[in-house]
PDB file of N, CA and C in Angstrom:
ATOM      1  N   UNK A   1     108.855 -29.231-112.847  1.00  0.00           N
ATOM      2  CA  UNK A   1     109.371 -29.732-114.118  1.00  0.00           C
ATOM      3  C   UNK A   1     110.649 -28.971-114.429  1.00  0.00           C
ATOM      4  N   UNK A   2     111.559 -29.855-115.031  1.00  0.00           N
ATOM      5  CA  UNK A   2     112.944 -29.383-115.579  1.00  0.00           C
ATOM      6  C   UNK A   2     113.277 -29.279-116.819  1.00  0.00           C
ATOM      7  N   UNK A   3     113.804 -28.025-117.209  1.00  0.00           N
ATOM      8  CA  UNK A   3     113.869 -28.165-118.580  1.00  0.00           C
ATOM      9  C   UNK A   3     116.043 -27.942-119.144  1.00  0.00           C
ATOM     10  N   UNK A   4     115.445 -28.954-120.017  1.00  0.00           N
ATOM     11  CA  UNK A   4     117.260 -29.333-119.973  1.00  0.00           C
ATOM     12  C   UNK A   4     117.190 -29.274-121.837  1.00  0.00           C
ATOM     13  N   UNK A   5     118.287 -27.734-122.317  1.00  0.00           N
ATOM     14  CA  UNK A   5     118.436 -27.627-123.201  1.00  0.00           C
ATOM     15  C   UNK A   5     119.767 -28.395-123.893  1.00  0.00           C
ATOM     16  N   UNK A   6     120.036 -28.816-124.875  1.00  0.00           N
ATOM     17  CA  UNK A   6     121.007 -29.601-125.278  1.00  0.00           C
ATOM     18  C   UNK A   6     120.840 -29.301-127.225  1.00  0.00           C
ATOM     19  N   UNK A   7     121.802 -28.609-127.204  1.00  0.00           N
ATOM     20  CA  UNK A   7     122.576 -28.123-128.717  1.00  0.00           C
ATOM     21  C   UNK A   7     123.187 -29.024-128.987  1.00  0.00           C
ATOM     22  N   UNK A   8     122.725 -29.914-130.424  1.00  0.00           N
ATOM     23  CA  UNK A   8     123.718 -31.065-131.231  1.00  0.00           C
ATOM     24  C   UNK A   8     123.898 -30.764-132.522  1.00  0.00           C
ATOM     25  N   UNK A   9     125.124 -31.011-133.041  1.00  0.00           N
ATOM     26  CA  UNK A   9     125.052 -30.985-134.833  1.00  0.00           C
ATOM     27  C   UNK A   9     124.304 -32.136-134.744  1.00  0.00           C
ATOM     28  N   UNK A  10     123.540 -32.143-136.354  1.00  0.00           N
ATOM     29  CA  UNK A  10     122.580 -32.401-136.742  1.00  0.00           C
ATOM     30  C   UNK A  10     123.332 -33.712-137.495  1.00  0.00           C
ATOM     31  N   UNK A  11     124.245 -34.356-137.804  1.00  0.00           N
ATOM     32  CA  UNK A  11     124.925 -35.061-138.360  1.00  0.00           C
ATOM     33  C   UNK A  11     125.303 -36.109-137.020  1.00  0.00           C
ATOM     34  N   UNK A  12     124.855 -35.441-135.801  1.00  0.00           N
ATOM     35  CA  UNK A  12     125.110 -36.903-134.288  1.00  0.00           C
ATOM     36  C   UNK A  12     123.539 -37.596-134.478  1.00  0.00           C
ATOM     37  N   UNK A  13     123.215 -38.120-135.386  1.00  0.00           N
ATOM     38  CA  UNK A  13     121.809 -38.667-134.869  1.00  0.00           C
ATOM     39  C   UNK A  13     121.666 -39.896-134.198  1.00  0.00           C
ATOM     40  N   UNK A  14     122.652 -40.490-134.255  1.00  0.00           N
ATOM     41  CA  UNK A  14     122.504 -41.731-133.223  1.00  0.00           C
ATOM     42  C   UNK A  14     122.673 -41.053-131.654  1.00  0.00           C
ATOM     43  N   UNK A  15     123.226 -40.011-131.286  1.00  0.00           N
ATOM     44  CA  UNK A  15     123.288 -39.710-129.956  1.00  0.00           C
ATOM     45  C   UNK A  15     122.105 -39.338-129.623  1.00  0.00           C
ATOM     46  N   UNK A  16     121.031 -38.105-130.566  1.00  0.00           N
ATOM     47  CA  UNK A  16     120.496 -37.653-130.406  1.00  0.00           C
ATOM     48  C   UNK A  16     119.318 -38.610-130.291  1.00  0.00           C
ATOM     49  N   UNK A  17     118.505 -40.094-131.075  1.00  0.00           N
ATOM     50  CA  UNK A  17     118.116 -41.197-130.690  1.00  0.00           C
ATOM     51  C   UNK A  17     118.339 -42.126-129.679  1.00  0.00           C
ATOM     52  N   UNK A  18     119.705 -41.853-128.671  1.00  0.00           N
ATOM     53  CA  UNK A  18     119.785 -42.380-127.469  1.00  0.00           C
ATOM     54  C   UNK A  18     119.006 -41.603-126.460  1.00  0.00           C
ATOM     55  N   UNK A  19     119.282 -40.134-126.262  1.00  0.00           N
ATOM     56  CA  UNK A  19     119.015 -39.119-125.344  1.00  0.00           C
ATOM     57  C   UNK A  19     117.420 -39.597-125.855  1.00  0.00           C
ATOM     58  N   UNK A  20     116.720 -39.275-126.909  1.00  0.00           N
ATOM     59  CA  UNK A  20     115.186 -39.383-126.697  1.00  0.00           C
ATOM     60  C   UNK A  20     114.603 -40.906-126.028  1.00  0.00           C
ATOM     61  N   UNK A  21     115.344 -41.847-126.171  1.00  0.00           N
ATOM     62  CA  UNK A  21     114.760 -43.001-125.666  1.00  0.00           C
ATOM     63  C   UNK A  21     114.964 -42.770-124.461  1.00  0.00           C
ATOM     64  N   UNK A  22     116.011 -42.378-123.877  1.00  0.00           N
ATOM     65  CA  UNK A  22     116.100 -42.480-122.267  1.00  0.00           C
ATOM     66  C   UNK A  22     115.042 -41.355-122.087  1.00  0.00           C
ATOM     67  N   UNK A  23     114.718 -40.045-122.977  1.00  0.00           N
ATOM     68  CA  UNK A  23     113.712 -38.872-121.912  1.00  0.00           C
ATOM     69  C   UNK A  23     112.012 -40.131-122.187  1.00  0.00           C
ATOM     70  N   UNK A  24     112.129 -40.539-122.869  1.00  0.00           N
ATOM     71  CA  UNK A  24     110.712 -41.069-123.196  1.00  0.00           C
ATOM     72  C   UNK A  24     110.555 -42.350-122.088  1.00  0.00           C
ATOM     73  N   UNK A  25     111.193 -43.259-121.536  1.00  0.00           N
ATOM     74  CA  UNK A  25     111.474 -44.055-120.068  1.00  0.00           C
ATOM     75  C   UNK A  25     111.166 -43.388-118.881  1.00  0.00           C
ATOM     76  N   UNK A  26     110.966 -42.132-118.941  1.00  0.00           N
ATOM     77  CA  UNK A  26     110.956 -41.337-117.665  1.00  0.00           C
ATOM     78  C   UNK A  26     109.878 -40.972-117.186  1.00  0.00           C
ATOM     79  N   UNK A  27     108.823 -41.454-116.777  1.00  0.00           N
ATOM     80  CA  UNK A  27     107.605 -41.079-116.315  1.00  0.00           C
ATOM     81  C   UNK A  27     107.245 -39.676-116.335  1.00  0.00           C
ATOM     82  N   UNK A  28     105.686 -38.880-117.069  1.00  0.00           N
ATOM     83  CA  UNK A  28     105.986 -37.548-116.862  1.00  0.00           C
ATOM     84  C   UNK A  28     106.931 -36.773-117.721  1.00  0.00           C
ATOM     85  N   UNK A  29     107.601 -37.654-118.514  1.00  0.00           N
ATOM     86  CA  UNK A  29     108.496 -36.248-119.188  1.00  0.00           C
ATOM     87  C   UNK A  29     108.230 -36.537-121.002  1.00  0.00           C
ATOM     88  N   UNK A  30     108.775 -35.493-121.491  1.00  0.00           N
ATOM     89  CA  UNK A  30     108.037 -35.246-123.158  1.00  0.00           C
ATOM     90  C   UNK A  30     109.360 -34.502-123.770  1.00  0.00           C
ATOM     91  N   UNK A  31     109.737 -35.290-124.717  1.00  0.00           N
ATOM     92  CA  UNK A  31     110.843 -34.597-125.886  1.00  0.00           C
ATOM     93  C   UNK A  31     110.185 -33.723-126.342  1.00  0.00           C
ATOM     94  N   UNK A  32     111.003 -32.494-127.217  1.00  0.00           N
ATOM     95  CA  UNK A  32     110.750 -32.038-128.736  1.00  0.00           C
ATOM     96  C   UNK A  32     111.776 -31.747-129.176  1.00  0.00           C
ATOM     97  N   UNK A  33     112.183 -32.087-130.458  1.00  0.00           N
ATOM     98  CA  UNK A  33     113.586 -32.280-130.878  1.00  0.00           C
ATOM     99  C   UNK A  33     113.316 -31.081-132.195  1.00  0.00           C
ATOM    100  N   UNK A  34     113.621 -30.143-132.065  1.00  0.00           N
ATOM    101  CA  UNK A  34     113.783 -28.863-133.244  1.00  0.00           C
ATOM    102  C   UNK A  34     115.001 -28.875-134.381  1.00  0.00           C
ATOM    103  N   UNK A  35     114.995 -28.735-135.039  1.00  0.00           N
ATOM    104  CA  UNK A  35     116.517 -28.191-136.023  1.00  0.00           C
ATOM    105  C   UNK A  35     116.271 -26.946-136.355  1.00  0.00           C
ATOM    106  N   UNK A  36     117.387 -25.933-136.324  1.00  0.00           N
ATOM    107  CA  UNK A  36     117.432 -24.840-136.989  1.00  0.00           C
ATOM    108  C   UNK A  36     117.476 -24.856-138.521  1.00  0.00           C
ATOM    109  N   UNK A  37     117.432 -26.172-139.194  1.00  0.00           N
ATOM    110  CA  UNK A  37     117.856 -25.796-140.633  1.00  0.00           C
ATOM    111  C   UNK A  37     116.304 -26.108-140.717  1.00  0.00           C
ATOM    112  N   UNK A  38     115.460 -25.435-140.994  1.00  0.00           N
ATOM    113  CA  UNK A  38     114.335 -25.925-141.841  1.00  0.00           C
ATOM    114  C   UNK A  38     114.040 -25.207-143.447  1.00  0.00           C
ATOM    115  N   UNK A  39     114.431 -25.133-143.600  1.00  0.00           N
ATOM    116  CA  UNK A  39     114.805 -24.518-145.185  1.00  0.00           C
ATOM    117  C   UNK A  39     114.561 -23.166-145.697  1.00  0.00           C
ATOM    118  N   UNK A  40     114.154 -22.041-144.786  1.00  0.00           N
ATOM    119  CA  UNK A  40     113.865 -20.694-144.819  1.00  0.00           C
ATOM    120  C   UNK A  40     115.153 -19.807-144.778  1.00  0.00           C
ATOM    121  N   UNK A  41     114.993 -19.015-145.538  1.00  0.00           N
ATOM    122  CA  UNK A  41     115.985 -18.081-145.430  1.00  0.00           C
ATOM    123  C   UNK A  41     115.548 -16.721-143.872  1.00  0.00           C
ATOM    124  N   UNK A  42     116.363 -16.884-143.987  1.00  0.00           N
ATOM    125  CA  UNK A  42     116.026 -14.921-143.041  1.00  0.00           C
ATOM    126  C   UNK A  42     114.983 -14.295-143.770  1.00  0.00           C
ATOM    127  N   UNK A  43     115.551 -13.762-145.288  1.00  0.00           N
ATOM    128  CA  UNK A  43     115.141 -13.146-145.995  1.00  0.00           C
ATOM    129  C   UNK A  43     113.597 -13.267-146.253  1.00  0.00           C
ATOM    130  N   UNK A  44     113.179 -14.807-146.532  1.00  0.00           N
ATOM    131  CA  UNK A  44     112.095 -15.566-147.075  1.00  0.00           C
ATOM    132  C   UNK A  44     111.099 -15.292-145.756  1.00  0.00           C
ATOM    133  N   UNK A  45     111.811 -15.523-144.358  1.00  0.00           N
ATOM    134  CA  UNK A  45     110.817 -15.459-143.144  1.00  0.00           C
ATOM    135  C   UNK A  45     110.523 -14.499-142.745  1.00  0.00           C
ATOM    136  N   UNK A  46     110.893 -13.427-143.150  1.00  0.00           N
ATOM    137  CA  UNK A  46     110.675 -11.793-143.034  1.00  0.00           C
ATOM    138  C   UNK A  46     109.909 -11.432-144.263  1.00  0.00           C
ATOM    139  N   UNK A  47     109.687 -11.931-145.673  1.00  0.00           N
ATOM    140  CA  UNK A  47     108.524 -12.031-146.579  1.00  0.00           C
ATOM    141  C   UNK A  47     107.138 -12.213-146.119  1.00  0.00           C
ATOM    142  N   UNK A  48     107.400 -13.946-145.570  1.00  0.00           N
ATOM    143  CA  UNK A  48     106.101 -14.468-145.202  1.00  0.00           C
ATOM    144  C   UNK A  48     105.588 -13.085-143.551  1.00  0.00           C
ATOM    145  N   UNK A  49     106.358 -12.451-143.194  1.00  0.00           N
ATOM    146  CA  UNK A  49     106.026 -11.774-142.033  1.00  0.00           C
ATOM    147  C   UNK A  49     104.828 -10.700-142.711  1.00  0.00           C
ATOM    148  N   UNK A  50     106.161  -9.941-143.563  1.00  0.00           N
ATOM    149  CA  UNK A  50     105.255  -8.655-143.879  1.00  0.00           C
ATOM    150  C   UNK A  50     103.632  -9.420-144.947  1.00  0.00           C
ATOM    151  N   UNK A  51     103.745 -10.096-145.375  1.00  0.00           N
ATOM    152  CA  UNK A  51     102.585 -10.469-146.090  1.00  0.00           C
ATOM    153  C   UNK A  51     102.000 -10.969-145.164  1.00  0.00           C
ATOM    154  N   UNK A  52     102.066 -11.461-143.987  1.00  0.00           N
ATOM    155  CA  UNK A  52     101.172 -11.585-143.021  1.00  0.00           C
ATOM    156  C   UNK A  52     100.566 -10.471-142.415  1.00  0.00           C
ATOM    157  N   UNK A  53     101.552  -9.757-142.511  1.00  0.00           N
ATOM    158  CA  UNK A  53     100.565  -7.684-141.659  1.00  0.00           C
ATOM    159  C   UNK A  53     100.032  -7.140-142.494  1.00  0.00           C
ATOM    160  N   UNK A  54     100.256  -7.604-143.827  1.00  0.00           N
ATOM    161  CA  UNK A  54      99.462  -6.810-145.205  1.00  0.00           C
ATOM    162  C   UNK A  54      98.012  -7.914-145.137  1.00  0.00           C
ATOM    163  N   UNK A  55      98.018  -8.907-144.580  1.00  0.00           N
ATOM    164  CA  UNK A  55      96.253  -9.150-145.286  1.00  0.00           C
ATOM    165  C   UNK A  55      95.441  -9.126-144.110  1.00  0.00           C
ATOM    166  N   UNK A  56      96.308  -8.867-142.625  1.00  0.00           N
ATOM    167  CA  UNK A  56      95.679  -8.238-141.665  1.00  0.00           C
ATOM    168  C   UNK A  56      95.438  -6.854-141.413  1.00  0.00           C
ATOM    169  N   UNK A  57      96.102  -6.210-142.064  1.00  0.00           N
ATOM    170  CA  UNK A  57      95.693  -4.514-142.583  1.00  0.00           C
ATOM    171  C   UNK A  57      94.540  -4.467-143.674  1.00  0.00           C
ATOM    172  N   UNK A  58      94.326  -5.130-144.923  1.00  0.00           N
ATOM    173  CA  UNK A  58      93.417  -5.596-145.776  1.00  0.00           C
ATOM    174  C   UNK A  58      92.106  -5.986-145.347  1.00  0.00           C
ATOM    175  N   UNK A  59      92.416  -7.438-144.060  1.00  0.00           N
ATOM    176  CA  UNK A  59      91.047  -7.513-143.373  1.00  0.00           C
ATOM    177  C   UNK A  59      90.512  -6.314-142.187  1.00  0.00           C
ATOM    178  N   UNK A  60      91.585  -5.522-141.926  1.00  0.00           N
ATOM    179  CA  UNK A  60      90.909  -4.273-141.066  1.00  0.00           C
ATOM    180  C   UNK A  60      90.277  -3.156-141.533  1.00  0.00           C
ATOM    181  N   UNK A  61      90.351  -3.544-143.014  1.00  0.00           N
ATOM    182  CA  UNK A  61      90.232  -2.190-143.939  1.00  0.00           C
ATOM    183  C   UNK A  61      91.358  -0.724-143.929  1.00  0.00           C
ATOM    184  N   UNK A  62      92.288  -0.994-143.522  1.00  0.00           N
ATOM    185  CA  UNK A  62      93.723  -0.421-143.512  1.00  0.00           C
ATOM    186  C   UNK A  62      94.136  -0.321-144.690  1.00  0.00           C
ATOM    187  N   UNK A  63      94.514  -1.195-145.252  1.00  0.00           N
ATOM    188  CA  UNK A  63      95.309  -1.397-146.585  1.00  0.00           C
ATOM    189  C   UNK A  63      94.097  -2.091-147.611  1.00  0.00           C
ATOM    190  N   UNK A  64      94.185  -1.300-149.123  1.00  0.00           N
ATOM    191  CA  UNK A  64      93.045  -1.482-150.135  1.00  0.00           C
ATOM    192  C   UNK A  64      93.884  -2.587-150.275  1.00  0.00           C
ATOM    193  N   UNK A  65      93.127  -3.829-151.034  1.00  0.00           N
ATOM    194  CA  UNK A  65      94.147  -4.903-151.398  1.00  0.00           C
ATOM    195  C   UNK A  65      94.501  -4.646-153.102  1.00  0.00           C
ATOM    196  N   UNK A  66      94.800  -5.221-153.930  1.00  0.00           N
ATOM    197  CA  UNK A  66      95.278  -4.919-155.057  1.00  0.00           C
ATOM    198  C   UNK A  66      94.339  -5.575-156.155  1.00  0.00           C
ATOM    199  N   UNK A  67      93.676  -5.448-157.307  1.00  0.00           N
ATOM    200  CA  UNK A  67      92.826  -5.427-158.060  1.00  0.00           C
ATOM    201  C   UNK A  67      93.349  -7.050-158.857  1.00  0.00           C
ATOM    202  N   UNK A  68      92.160  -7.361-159.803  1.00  0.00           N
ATOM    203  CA  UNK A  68      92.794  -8.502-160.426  1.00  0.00           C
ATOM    204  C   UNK A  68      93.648  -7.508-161.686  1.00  0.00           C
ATOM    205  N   UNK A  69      93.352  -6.611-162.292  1.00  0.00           N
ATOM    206  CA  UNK A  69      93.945  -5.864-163.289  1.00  0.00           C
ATOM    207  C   UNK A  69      95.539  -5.075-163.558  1.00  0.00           C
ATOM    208  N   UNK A  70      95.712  -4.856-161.535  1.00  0.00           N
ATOM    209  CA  UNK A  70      96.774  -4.742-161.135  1.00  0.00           C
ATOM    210  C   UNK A  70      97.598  -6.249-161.230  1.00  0.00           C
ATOM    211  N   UNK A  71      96.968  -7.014-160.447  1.00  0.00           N
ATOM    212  CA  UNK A  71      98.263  -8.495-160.848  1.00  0.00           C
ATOM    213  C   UNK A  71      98.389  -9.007-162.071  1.00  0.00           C
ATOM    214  N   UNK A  72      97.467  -8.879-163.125  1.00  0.00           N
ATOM    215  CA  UNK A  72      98.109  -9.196-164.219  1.00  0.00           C
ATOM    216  C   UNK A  72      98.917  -8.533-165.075  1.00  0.00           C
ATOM    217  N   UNK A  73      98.890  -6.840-164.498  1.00  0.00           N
ATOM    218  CA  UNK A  73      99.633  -5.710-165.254  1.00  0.00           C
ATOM    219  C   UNK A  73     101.271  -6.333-164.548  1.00  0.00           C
ATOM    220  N   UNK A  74     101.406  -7.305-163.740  1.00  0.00           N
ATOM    221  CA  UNK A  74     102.950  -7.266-163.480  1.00  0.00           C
ATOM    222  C   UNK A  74     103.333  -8.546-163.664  1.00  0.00           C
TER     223      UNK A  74
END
């Protein structure tokens, strides 16, 4: 199997609807068409990170988690 990368602005979508009809004609072969814009910041995807290692530290018993008395004090 061959894998054939191809970078388009996101504003060619008629090209980018030609190229998938011809990979989908091809016996054996499978698109996936990604965009980099999906609406996350850097900032925002490095949030969702660390709050992901905080409730896996929480479920290891690592990290106490935070009280209901604490979230409403903020």
């Amino acid at each position: 199997m061959t894998t054939l990368t191809i970078h388009l602005p996101d504003s060619e979508t008629g090209i980018i609807t030609t190229i998938a009809d011809i990979v989908k004609k091809v016996k054996g072969s499978s698109i996936d068409i990604e965009s980099d814009d999906d609406g996350i910041t850097e900032n925002e995807l490095n949030a969702i990170k660390r709050s992901l290692k905080e409730v896996a530290m929480i479920k290891q018993g690592k990290l106490k988690p935070l009280s209901m008395n604490d979230l409403w004090d903020e």
